[in-house]
C-alpha atoms as a PDB file:
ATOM      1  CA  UNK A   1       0.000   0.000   0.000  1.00  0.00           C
ATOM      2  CA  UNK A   2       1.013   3.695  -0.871  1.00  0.00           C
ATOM      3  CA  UNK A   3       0.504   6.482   1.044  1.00  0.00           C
ATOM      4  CA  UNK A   4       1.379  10.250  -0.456  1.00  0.00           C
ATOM      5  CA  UNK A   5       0.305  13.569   1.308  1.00  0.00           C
ATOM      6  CA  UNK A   6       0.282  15.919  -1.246  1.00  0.00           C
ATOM      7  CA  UNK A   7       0.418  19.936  -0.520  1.00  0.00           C
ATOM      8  CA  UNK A   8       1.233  23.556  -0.639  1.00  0.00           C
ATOM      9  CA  UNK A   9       4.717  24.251   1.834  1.00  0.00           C
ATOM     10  CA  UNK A  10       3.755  24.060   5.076  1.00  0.00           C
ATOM     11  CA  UNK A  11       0.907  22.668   5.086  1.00  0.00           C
ATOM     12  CA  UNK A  12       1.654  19.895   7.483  1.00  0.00           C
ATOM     13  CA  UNK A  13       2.329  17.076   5.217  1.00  0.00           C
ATOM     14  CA  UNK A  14       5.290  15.693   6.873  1.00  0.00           C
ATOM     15  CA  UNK A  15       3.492  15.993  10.274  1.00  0.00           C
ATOM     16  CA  UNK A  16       0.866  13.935   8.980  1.00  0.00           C
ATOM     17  CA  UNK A  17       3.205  11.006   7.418  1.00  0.00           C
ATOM     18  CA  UNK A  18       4.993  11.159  10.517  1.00  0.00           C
ATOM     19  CA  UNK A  19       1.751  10.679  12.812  1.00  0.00           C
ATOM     20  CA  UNK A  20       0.620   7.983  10.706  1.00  0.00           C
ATOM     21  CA  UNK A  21       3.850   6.553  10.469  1.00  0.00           C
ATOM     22  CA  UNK A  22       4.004   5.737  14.035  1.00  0.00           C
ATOM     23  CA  UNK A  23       0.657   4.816  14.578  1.00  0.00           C
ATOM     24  CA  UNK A  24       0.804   1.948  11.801  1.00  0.00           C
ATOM     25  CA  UNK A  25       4.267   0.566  13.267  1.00  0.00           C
ATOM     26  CA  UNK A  26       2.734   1.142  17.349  1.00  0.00           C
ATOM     27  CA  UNK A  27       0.303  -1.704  15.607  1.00  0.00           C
ATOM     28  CA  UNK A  28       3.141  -3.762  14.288  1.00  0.00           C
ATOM     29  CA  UNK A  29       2.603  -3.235  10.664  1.00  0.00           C
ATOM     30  CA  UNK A  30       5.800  -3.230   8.428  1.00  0.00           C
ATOM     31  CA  UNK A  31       6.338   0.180   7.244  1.00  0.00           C
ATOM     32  CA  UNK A  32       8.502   2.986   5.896  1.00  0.00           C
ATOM     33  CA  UNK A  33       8.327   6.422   5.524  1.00  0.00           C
ATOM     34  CA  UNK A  34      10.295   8.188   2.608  1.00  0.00           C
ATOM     35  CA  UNK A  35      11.417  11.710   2.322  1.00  0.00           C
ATOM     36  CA  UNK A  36      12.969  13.667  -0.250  1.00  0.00           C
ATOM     37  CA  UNK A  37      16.277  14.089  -0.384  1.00  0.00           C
ATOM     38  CA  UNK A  38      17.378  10.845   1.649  1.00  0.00           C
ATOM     39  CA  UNK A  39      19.061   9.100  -1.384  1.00  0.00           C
ATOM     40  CA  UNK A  40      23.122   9.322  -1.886  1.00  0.00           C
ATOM     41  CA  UNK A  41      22.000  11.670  -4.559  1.00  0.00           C
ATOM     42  CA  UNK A  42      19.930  13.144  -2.823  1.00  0.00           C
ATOM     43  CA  UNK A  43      22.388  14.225   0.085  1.00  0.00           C
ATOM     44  CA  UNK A  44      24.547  15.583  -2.255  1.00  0.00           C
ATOM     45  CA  UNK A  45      21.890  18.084  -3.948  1.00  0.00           C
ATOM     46  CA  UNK A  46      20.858  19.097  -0.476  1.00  0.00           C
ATOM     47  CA  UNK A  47      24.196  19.782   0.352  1.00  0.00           C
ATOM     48  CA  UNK A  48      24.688  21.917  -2.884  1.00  0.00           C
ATOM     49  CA  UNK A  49      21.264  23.448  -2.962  1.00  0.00           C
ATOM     50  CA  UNK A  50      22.588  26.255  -0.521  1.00  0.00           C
ATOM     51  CA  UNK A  51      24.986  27.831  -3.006  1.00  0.00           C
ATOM     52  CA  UNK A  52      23.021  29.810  -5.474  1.00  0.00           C
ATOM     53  CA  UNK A  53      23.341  29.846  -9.175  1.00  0.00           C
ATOM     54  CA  UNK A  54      20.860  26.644  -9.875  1.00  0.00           C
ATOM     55  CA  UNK A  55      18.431  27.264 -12.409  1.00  0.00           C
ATOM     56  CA  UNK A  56      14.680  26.220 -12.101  1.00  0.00           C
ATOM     57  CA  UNK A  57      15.467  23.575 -14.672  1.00  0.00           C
ATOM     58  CA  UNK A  58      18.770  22.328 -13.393  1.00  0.00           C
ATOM     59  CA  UNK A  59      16.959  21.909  -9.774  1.00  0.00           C
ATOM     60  CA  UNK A  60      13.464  20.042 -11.174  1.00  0.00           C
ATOM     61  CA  UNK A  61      16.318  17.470 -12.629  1.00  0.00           C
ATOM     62  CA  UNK A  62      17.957  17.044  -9.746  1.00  0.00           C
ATOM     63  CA  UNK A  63      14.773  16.446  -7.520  1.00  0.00           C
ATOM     64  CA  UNK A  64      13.394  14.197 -10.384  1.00  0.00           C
ATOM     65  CA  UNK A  65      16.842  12.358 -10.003  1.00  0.00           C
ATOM     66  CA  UNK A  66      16.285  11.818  -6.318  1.00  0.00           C
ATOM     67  CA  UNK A  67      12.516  10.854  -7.035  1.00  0.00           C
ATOM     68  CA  UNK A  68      13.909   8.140  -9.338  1.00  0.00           C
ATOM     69  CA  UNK A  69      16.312   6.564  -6.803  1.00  0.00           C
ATOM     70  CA  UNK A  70      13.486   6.814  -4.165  1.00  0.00           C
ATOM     71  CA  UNK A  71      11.002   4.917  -6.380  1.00  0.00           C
ATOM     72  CA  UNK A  72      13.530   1.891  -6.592  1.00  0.00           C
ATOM     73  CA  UNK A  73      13.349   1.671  -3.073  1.00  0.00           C
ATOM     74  CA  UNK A  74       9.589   2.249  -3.116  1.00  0.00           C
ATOM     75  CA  UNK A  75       8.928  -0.665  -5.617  1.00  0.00           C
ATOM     76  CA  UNK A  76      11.009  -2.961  -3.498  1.00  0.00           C
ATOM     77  CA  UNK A  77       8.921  -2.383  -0.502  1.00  0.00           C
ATOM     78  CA  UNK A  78       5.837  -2.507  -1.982  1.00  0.00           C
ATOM     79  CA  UNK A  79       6.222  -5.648  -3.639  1.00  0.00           C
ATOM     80  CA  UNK A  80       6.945  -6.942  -0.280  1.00  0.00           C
ATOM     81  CA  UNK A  81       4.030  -5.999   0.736  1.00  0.00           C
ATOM     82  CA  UNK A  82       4.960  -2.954   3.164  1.00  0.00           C
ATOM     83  CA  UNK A  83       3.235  -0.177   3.485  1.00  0.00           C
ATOM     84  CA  UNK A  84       5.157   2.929   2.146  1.00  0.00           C
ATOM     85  CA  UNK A  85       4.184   6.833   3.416  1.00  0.00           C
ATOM     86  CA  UNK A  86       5.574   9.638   1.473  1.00  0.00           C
ATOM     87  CA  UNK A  87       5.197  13.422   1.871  1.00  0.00           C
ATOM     88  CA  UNK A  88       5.149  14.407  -1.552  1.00  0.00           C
ATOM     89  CA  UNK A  89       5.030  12.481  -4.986  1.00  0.00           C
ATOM     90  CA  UNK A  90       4.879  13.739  -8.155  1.00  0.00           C
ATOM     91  CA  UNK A  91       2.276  16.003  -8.383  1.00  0.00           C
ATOM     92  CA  UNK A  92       3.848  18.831  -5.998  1.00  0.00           C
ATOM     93  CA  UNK A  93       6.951  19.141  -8.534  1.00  0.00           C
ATOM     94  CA  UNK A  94       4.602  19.174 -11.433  1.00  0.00           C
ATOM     95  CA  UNK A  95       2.645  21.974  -9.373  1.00  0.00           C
ATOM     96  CA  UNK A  96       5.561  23.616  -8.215  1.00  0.00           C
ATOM     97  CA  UNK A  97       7.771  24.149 -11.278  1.00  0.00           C
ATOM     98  CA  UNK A  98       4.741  24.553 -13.434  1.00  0.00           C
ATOM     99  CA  UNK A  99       3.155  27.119 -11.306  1.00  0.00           C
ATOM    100  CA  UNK A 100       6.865  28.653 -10.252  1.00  0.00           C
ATOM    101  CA  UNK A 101       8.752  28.563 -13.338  1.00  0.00           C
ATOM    102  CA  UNK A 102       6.235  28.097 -16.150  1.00  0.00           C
ATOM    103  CA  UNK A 103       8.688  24.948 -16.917  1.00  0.00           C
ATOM    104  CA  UNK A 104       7.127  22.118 -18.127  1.00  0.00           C
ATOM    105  CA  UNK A 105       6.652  24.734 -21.555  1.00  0.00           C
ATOM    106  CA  UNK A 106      10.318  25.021 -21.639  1.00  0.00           C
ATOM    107  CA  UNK A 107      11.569  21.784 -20.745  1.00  0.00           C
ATOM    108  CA  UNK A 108       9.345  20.075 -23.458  1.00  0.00           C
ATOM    109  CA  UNK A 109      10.534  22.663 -25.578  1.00  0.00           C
ATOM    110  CA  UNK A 110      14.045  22.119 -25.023  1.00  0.00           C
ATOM    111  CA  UNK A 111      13.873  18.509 -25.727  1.00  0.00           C
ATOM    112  CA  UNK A 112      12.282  19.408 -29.091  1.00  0.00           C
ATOM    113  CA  UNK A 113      14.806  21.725 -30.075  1.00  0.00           C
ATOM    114  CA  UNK A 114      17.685  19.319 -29.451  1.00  0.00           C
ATOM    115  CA  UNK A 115      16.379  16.827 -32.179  1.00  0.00           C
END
């Protein structure tokens, strides 16, 4: 089973997956919670995120990068049967970097361009 809180910043999302979280494993079920940013990669963005000079583009790549590694974990779990919590998916960077950065548009674009 998958679990995803999905929300604006702040909006308690983590607090939630963490409440839930402990609840399920108080009862003994097998669970995990993921977070972003967790991965090896992921460390290392975190770690680089607070320098400036990343572009919009350059950081929805490196999240999506981090997502990806996640997700191999995530599959693994699921198929053995856990159940997995996670405080954002897919649909916040979509949101996000749409909403942010008008970037889908561009990114799409790019990839056209480069045929």
């Amino acid at each position: 089973m998958l679990i995803v809180f999905e929300g604006l910043d702040n909006c308690g999302k983590t607090t939630q997956a963490q409440i839930i979280y402990k609840i399920l494993k108080k009862k003994r079920y097998n669970v995990y919670l993921s977070k972003e940013l967790t991965t090896e990669i992921g460390k290392v963005i975190k770690k680089y995120f607070k320098h400036k000079g990343f572009t919009p583009v350059l950081k929805a790549l490196l999240f999506a990068a981090d997502r990806e590694k996640r997700l191999e974990e995530i599959r693994m779990r699921l198929k053995r049967n856990e159940i997995v919590i996670m405080d954002r998916l897919i649909d916040y960077s979509v949101d996000y970097f749409c909403n942010k950065f008008y970037m889908i548009p561009k990114i799409i674009k790019k990839f056209l361009e480069a045929k």
